[in-house]
Protein backbone atom coordinates (compact mmCIF):
# COMPACT_ATOMS: atom_id res chain seq x y z
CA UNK A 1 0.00 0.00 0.00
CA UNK A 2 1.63 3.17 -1.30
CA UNK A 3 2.17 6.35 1.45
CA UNK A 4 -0.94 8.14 0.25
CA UNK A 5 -3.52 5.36 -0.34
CA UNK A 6 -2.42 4.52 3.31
CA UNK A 7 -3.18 8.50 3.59
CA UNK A 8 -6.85 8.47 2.31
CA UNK A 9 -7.79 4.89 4.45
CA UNK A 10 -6.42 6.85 7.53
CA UNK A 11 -8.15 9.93 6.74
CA UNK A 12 -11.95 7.49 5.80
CA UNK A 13 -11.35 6.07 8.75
CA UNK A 14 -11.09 9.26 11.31
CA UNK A 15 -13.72 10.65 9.02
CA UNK A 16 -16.13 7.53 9.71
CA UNK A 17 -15.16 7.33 13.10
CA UNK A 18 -16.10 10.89 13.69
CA UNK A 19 -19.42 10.55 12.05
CA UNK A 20 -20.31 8.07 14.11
CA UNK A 21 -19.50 9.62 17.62
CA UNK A 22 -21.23 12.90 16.29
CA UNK A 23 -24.50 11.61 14.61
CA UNK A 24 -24.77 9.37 18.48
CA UNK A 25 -24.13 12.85 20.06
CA UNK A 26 -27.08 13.87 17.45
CA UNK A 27 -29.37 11.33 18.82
CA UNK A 28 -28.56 12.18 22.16
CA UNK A 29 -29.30 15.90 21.02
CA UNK A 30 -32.77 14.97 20.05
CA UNK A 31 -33.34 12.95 23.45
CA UNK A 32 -32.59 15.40 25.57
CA UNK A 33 -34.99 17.69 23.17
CA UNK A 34 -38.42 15.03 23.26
CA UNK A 35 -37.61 15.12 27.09
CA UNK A 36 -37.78 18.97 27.72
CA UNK A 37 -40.89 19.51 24.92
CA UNK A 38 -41.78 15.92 24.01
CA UNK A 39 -44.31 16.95 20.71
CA UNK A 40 -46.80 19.54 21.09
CA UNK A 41 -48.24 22.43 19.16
CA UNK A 42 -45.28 24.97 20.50
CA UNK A 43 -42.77 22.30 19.11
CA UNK A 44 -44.41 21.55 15.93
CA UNK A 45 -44.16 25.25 14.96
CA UNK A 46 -40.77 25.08 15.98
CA UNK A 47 -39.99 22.39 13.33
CA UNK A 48 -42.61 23.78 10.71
CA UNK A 49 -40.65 26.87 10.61
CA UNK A 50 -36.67 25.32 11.11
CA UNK A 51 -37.56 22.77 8.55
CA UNK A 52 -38.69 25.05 5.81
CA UNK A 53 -35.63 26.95 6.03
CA UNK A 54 -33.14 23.85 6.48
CA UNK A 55 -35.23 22.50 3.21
CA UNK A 56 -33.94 25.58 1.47
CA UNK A 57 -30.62 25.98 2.86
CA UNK A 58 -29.97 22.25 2.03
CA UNK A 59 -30.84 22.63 -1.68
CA UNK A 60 -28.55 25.33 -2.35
CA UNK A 61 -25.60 23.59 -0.40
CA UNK A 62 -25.84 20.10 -2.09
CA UNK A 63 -25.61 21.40 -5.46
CA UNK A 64 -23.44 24.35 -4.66
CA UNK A 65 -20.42 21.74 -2.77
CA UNK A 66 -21.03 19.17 -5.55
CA UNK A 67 -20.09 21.93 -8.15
CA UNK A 68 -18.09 24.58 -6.09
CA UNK A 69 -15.30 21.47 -4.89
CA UNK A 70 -14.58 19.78 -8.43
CA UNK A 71 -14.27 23.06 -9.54
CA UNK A 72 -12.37 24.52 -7.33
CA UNK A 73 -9.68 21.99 -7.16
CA UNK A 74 -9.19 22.15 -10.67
CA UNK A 75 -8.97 25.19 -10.85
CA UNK A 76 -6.16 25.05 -7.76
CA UNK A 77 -3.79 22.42 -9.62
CA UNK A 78 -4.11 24.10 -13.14
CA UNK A 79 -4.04 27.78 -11.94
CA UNK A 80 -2.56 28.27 -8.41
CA UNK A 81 -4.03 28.97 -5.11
CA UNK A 82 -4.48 33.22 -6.53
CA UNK A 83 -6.82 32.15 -9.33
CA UNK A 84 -8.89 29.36 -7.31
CA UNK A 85 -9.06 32.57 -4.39
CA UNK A 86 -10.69 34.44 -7.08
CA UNK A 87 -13.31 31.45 -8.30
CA UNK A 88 -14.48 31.60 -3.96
CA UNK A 89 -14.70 34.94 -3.51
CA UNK A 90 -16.45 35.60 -7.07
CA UNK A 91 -19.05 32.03 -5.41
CA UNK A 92 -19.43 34.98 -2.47
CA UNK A 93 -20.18 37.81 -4.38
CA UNK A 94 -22.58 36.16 -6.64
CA UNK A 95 -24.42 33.43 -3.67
CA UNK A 96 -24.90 36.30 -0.54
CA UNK A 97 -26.72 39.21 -2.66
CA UNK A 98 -29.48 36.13 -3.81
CA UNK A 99 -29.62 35.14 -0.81
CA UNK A 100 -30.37 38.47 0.59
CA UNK A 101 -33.12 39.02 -1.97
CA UNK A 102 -34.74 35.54 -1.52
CA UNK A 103 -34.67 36.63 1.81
CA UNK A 104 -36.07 40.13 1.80
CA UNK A 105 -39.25 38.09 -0.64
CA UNK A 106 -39.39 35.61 2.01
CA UNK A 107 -39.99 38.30 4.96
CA UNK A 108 -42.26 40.02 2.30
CA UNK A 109 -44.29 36.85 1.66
CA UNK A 110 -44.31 35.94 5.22
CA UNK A 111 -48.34 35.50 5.45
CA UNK A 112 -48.45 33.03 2.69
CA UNK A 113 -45.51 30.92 3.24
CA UNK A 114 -47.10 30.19 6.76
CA UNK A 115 -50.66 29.39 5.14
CA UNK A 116 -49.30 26.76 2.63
CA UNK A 117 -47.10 25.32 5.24
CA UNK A 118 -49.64 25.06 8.00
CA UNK A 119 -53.05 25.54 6.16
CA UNK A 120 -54.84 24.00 8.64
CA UNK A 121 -53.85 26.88 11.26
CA UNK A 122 -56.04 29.21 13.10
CA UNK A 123 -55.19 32.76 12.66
CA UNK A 124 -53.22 32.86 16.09
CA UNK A 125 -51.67 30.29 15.42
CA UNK A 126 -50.10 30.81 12.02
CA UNK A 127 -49.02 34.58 13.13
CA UNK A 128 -46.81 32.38 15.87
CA UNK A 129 -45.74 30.64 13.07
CA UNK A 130 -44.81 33.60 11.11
CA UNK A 131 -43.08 34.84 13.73
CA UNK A 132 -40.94 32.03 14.29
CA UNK A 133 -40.55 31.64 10.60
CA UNK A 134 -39.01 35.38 10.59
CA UNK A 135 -36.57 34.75 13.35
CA UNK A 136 -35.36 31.34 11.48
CA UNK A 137 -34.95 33.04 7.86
CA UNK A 138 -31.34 34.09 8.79
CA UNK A 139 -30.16 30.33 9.36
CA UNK A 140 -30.11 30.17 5.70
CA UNK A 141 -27.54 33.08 5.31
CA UNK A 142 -25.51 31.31 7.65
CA UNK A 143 -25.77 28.08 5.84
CA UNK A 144 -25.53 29.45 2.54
CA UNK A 145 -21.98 31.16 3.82
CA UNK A 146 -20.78 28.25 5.73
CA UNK A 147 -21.03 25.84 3.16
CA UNK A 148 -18.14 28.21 0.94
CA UNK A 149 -15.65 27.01 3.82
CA UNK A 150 -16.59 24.02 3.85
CA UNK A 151 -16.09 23.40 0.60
CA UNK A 152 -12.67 25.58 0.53
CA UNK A 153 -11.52 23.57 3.45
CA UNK A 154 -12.66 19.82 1.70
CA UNK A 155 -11.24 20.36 -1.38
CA UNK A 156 -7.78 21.51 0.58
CA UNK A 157 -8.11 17.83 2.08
CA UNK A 158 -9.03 19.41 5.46
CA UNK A 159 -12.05 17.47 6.62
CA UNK A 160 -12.49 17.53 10.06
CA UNK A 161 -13.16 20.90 10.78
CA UNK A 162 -15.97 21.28 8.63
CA UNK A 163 -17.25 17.92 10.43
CA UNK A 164 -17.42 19.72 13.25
CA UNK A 165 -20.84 21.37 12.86
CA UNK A 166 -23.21 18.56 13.72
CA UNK A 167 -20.87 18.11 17.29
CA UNK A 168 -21.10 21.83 17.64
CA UNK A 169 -25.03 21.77 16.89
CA UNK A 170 -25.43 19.12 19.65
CA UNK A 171 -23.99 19.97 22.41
CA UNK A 172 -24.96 24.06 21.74
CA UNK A 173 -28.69 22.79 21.81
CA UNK A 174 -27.51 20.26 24.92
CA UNK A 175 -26.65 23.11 27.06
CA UNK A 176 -29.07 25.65 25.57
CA UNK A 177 -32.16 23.56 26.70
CA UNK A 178 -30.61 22.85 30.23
CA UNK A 179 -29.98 26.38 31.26
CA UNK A 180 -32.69 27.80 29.51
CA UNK A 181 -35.46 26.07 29.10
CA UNK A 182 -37.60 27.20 32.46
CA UNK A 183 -36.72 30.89 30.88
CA UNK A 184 -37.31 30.80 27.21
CA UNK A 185 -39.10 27.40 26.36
CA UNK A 186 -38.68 26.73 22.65
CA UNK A 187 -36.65 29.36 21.69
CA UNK A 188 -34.24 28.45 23.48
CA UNK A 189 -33.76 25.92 20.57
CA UNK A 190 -33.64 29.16 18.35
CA UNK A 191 -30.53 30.40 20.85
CA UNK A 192 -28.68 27.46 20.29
CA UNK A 193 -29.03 27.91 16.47
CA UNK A 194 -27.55 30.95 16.51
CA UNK A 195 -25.12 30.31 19.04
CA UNK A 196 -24.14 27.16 17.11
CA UNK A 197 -23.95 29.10 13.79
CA UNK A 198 -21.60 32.00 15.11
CA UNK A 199 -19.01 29.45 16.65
CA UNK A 200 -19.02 26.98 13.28
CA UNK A 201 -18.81 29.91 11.49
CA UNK A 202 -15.60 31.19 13.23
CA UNK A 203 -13.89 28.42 13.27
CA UNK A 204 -14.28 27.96 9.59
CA UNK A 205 -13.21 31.10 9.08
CA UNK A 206 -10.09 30.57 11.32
CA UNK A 207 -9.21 27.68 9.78
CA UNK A 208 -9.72 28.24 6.46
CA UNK A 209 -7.33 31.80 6.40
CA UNK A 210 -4.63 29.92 5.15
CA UNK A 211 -6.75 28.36 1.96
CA UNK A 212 -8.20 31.83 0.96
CA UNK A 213 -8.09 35.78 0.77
CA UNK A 214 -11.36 37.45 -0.24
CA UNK A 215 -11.18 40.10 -2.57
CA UNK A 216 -13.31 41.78 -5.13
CA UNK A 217 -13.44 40.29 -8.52
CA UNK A 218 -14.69 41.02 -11.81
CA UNK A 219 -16.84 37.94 -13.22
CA UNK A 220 -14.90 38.38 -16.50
CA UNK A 221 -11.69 37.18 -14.54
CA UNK A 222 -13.61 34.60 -13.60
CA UNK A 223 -14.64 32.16 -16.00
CA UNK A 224 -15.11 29.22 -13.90
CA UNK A 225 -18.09 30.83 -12.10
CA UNK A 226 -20.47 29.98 -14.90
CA UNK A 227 -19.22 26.65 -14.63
CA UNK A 228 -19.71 26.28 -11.31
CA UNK A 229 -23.50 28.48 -11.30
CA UNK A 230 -24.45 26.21 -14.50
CA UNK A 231 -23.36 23.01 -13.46
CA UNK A 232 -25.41 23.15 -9.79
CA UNK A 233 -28.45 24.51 -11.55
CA UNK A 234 -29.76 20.89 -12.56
CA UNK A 235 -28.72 19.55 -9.05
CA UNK A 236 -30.47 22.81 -7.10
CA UNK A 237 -33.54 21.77 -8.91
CA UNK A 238 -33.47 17.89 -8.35
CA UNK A 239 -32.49 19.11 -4.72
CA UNK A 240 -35.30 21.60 -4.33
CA UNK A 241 -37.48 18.68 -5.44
CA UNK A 242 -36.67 16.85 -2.93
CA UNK A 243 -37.11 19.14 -0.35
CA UNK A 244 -40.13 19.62 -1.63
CA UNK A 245 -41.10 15.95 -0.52
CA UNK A 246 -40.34 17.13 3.19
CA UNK A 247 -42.22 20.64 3.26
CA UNK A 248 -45.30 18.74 1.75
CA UNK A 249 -45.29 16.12 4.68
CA UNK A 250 -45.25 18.98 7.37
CA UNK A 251 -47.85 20.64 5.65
CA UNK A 252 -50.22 17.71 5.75
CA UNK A 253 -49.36 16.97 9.22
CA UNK A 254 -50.17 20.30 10.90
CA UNK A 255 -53.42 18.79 9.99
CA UNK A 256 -53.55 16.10 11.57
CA UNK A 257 -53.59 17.61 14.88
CA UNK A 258 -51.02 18.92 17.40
CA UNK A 259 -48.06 17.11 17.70
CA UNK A 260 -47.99 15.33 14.63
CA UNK A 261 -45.31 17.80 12.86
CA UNK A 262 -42.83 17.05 16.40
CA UNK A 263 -43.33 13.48 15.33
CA UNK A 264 -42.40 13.30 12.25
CA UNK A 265 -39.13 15.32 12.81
CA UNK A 266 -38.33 12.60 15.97
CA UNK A 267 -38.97 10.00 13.39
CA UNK A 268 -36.60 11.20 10.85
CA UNK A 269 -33.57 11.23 13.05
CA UNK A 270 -34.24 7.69 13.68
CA UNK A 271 -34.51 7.30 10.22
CA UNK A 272 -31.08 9.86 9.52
CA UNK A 273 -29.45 7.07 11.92
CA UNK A 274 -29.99 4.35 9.41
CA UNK A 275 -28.97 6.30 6.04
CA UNK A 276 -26.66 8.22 7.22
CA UNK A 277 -24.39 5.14 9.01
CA UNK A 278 -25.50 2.36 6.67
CA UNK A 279 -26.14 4.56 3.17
CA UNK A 280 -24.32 7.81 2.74
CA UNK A 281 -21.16 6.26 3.53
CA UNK A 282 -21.39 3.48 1.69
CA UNK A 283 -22.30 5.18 -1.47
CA UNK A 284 -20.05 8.05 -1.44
CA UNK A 285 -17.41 5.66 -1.81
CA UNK A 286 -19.08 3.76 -4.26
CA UNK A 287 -19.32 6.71 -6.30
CA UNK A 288 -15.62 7.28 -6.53
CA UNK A 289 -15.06 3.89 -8.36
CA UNK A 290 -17.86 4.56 -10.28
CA UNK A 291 -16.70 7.53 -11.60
CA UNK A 292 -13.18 6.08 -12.41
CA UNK A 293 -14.39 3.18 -14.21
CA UNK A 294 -17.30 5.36 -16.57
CA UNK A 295 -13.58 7.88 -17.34
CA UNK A 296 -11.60 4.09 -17.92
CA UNK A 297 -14.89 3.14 -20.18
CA UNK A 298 -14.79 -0.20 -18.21
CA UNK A 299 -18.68 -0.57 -18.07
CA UNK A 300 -19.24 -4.35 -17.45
CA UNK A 301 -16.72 -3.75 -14.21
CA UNK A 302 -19.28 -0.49 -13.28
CA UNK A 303 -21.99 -3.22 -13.96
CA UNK A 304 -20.80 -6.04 -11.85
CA UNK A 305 -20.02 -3.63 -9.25
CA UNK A 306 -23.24 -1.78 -9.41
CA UNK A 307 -25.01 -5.29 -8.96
CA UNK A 308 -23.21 -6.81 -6.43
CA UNK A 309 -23.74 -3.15 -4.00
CA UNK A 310 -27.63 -3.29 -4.98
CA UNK A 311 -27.71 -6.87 -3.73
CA UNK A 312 -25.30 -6.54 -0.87
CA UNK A 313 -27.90 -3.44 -0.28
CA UNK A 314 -30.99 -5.58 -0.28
CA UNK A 315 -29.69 -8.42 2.18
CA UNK A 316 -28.63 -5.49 4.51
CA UNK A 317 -31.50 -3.55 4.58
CA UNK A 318 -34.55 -5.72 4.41
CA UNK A 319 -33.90 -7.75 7.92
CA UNK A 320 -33.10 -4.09 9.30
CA UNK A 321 -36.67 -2.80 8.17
CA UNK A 322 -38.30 -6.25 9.33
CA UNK A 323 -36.50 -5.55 13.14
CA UNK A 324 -37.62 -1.17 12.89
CA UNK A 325 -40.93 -1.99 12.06
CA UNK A 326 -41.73 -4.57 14.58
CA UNK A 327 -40.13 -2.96 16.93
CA UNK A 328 -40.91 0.73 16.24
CA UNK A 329 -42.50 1.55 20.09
CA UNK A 330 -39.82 -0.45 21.62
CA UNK A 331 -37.01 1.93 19.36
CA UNK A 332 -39.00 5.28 20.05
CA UNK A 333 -39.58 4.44 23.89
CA UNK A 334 -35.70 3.98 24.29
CA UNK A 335 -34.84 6.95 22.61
CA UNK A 336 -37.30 9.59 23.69
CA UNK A 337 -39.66 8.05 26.28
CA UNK A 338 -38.86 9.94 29.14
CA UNK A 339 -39.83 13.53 30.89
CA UNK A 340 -42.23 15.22 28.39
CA UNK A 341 -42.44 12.75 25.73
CA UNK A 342 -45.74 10.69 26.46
CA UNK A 343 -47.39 7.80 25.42
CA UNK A 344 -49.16 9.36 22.96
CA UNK A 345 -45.65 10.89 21.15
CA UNK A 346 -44.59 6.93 21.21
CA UNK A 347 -47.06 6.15 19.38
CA UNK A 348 -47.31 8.56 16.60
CA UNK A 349 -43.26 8.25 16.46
CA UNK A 350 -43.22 5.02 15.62
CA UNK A 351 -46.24 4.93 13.75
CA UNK A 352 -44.35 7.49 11.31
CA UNK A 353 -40.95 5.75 11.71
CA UNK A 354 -42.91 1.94 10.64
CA UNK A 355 -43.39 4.36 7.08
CA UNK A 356 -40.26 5.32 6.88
CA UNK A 357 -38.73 2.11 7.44
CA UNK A 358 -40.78 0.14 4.80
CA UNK A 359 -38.61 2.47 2.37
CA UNK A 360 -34.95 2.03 3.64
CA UNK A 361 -34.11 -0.83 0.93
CA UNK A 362 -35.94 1.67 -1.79
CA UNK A 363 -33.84 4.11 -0.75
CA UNK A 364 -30.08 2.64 -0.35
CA UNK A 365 -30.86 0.95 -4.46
CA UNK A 366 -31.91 4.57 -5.12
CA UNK A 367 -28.97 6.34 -4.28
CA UNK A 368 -26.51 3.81 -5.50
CA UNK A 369 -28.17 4.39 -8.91
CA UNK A 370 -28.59 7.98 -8.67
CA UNK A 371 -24.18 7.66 -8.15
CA UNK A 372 -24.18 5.56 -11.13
CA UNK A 373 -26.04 8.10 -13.54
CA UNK A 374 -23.64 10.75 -11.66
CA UNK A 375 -20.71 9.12 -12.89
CA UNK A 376 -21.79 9.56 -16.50
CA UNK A 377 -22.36 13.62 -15.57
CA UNK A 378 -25.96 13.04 -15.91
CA UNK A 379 -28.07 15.51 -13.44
CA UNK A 380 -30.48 16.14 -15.87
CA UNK A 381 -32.13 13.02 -15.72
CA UNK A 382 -32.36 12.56 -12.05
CA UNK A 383 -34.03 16.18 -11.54
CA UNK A 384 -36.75 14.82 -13.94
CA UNK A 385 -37.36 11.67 -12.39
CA UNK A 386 -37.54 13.92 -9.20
CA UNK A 387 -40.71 15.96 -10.22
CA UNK A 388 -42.15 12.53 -10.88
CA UNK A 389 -41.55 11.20 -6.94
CA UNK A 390 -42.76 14.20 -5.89
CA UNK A 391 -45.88 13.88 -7.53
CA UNK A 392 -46.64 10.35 -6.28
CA UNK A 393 -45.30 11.68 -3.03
CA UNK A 394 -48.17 14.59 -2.49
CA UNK A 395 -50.46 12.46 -4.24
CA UNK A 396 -50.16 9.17 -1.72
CA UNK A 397 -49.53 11.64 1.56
CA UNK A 398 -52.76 13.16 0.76
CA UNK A 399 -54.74 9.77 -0.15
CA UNK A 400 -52.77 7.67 2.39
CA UNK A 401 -53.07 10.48 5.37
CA UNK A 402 -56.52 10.57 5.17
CA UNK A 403 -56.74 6.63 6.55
CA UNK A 404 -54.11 5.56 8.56
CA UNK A 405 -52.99 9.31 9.51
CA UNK A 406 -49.19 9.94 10.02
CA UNK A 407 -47.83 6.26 9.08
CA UNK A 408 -49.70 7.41 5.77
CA UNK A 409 -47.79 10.65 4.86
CA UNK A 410 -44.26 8.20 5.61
CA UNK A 411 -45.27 5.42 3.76
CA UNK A 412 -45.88 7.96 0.84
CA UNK A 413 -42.14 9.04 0.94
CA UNK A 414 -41.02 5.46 0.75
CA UNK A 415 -43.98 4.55 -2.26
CA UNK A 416 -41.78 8.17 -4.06
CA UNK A 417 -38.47 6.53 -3.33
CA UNK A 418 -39.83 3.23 -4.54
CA UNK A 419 -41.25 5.08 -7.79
CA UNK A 420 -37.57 7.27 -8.16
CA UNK A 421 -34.97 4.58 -8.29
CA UNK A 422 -37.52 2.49 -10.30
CA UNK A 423 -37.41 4.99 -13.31
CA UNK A 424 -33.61 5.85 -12.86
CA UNK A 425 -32.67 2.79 -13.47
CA UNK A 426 -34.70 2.34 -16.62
CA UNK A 427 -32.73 5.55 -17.37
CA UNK A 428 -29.33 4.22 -16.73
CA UNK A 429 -29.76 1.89 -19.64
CA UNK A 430 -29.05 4.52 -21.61
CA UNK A 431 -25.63 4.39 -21.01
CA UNK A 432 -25.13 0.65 -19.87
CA UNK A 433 -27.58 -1.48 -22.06
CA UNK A 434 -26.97 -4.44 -20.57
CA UNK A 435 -27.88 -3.57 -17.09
CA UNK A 436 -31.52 -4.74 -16.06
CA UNK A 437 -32.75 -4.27 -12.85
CA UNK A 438 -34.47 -8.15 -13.06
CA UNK A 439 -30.88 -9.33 -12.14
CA UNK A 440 -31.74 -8.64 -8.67
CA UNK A 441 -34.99 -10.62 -8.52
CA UNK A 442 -33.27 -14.22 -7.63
CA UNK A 443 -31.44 -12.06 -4.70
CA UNK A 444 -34.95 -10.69 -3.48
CA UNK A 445 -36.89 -13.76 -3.28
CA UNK A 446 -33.96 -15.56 -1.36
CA UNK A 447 -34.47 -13.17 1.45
CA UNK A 448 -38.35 -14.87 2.37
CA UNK A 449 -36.33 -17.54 4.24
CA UNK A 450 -34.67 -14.96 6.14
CA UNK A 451 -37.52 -12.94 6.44
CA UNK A 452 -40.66 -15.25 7.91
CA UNK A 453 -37.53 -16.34 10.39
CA UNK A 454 -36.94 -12.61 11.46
CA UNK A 455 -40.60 -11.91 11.66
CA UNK A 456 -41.10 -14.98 13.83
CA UNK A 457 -38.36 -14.45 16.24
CA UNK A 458 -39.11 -10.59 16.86
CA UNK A 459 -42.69 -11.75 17.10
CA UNK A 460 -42.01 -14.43 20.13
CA UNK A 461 -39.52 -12.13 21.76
CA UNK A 462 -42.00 -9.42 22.43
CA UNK A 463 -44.33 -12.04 23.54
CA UNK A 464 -42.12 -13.27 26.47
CA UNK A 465 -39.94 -10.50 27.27
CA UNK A 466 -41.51 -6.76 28.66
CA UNK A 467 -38.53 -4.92 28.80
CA UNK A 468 -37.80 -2.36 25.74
CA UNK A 469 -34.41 -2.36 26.16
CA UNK A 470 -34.36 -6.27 26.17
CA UNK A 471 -36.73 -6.57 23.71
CA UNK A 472 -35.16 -4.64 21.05
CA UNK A 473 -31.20 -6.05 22.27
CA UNK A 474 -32.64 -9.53 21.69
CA UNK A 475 -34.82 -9.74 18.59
CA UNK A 476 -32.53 -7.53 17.14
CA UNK A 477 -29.10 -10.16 17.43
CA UNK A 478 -31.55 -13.35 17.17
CA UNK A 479 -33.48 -11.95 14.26
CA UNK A 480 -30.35 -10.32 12.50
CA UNK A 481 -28.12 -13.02 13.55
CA UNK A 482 -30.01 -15.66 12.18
CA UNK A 483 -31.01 -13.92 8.94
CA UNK A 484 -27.32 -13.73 8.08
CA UNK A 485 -26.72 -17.61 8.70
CA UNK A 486 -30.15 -18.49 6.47
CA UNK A 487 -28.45 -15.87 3.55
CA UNK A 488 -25.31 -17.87 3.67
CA UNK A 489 -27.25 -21.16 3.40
CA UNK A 490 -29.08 -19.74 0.33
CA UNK A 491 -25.09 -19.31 -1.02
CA UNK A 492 -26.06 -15.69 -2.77
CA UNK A 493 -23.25 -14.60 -4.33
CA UNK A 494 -22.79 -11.16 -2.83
CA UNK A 495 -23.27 -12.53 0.71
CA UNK A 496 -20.17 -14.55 -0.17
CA UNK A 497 -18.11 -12.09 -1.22
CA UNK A 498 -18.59 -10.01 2.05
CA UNK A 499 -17.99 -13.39 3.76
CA UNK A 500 -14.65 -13.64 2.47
CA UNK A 501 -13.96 -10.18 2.88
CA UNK A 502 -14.33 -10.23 6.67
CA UNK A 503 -12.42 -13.45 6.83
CA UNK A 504 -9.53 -11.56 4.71
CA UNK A 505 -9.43 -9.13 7.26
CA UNK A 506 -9.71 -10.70 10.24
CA UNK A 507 -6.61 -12.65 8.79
CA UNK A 508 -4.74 -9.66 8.55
């Protein structure tokens, strides 16, 4: 292993190990928050207004840092450090005047951006939601800014400051709700935005003085900007899409009573726990290799790799939805059942996390195809198919809601993911026409083995055991334990591969 592979495994590693400590303080974040306001009208207008301007903020960064970091770097190794100085602060004088104006519209436009959020409302209590709206708008400013470092600092190979935020967001909110909850109630979770904000911020800016020196450009001196501005266009819209899916679910839920919005939000850190561990990593690397293999033109190696990750994908994720969804109240009542969080939170918790779950096998095959079409440069495609999963989103959250309430609106966002990755990978045939999503088929219909013996075993553990904590511990390693054995039985190929992986490694 050469010096600075040995580099990049150390550097994955820290990286990984650092997500993992962070997203747990995350989750402790969020406990400490369900036991201080558990999920009630004041904390559903809390998240109403936070989420609509994290939706926005995260549209513009994911596109933006896709763009801005290729960019930039080339721009570093062909020009210098002067020219790729120029390309950042030309990002900054183009990204904070739009984001001042789509600010001053927002505060303008107040009044109606509360009605279609929360259209359900009462007059009193969409002004509190305009209100609160109006002291979030500024955390996309922030975002919008921060995300310039970030990017600055990543594509300088400096990663773990700018992994710093979510640690920084934690234990700011931590410490924000202890000492000032009995004073401020639920803005004190506005405090500890700002507060969290200002000290990221600084220590971006700190650490990134040695990357950059803003100065005043002319756009003509600039070229790469257009790159950059016309290359995240297509990804801003497939992002905005998205986001989209999220602002549509709290909307329906502020109508399905107080509480409901809280719920969802609790949910989908359980959910962020899953993708964000089990998903995000695992595809980001996977799109590396992609990419090098579509520039090498070696498409049957980006095909058998492509398979064997959407198979390896499937035998990972199915037992893991079988154990969330029985065992949804048991998951919920460990994390957040406890001071303010009652009963009644449990229940619509895991009712929304059971919806959410039924989608985590949609959504891992999703984004390792989405990575696939990436690796040709197609963003095009993958903002169309997004309109498309919206649509079946709003159209199932508003059928689906209607009957079985909040599970409904979550099991609409897993039917969209279901639909998405379903039509992207018709549309990767474009560019491999020999890939066809049947080849997976034998792999799913080996898992019913596994599956009627996970089902069973979580099934007679929660019969015979009352503890939560127990009950989860134990179905969890019987049911996942012995779902592994019965996919080795079945000999899929993919399960042996990872088999003699492990073994490789453990050798070493």
């Amino acid at each position: 292993m050469t010096k600075k592979t040995k580099s990049m495994a150390s550097t994955a590693l820290v990286l990984t190990i650092l997500t993992l400590c962070f997203k747990a303080l995350g989750f402790v974040k969020q406990a400490v928050v369900a036991y201080y306001f558990g999920a009630t009208f004041e904390t559903d207008i809390y998240y109403v207004a936070f989420n609509f301007v994290g939706s926005l903020s995260s549209a513009f960064i994911r596109a933006i840092t896709i763009s801005l970091v290729g960019i930039y770097t080339h721009c570093l190794v062909q020009r210098g450090k002067d020219a790729a100085s120029k390309l950042l602060s030309a990002c900054l004088e183009v990204l904070v005047p739009v984001v001042l104006v789509v600010l001053l519209i927002a505060y303008m436009i107040t009044p109606q951006i509360a009605g279609a959020l929360a259209p359900k409302y009462s007059p009193e209590e969409s002004m509190l939601l305009q209100s609160y709206l109006r002291i979030c708008y500024p955390f996309f400013l922030f975002a919008v800014v921060t995300l310039v470092w970030t990017s600055l600092l990543d594509a300088n190979k400096d990663f773990v400051a700018s992994r710093t935020e979510s640690f920084i967001t934690s234990t700011t909110t931590i410490l924000c709700c202890v000492c000032l909850y009995s004073i401020q109630a639920v803005t004190s979770l506005v405090i500890a935005q700002y507060i969290s904000y200002i000290i990221f911020g600084t220590l971006l800016l700190v650490r990134g003085r040695k990357y950059f020196d803003f100065a005043f450009v002319n756009f003509k001196d600039v070229p790469e900007i257009r790159t950059v501005l016309m290359t995240a266009l297509p990804l801003f819209i497939g992002n905005s899409v998205s986001q989209i899916n999220k602002l549509v679910d709290n909307s329906l839920s502020t109508g399905l009573g107080h509480g409901n919005v809280s719920a969802l939000s609790y949910a989908v850190v359980l959910e962020d726990f899953v993708s964000i561990i089990l998903v995000n990593n695992v595809v980001d690397i996977l799109y590396v290799n992609f990419s090098a293999y579509t520039a090498e033109g070696d498409y049957e190696k980006l095909t058998d790799t492509m398979k064997k990750a959407i198979n390896i994908m499937i035998c990972i994720m199915i037992p893991i939805t079988i154990v969330t969804c029985l065992c949804s109240k048991e998951i919920v009542s460990i994390a957040y059942y406890r001071g303010s969080f009652t009963w009644n939170d449990v229940l619509l918790t895991s009712a929304a996390l059971i919806g959410y779950a039924v989608g985590f096998t949609s959504m891992g095959v999703r984004d390792i195809i989405l990575r696939g079409l990436y690796s040709f440069k197609n963003t095009k495609g993958p903002m169309i198919t997004g309109f498309f999963a919206v649509g079946f989103n709003i159209i199932f959250s508003i059928l689906l809601s209607r009957f079985i309430g909040i599970m409904g609106i979550s099991i609409a966002s897993s039917i969209s993911l279901t639909v998405n990755f379903l039509i992207n990978s018709q549309m990767l045939k474009k560019h491999i026409p020999n890939y066809k999503f049947s080849v997976h088929v034998p792999v799913l219909l080996k898992q019913l083995p596994g599956a009627a013996y996970a089902v069973a075993v979580v099934l007679v553990v929660k019969h015979f055991v009352s503890s939560n904590l127990l009950t989860f511990m134990i179905a969890a390693v019987l049911a996942l334990g012995g779902y592994g054995v019965i996919l080795l039985l079945m000999r899929i190929e993919e399960v042996e591969f990872m088999k003699a992986k492990i073994l490789a490694k453990i050798k070493r």
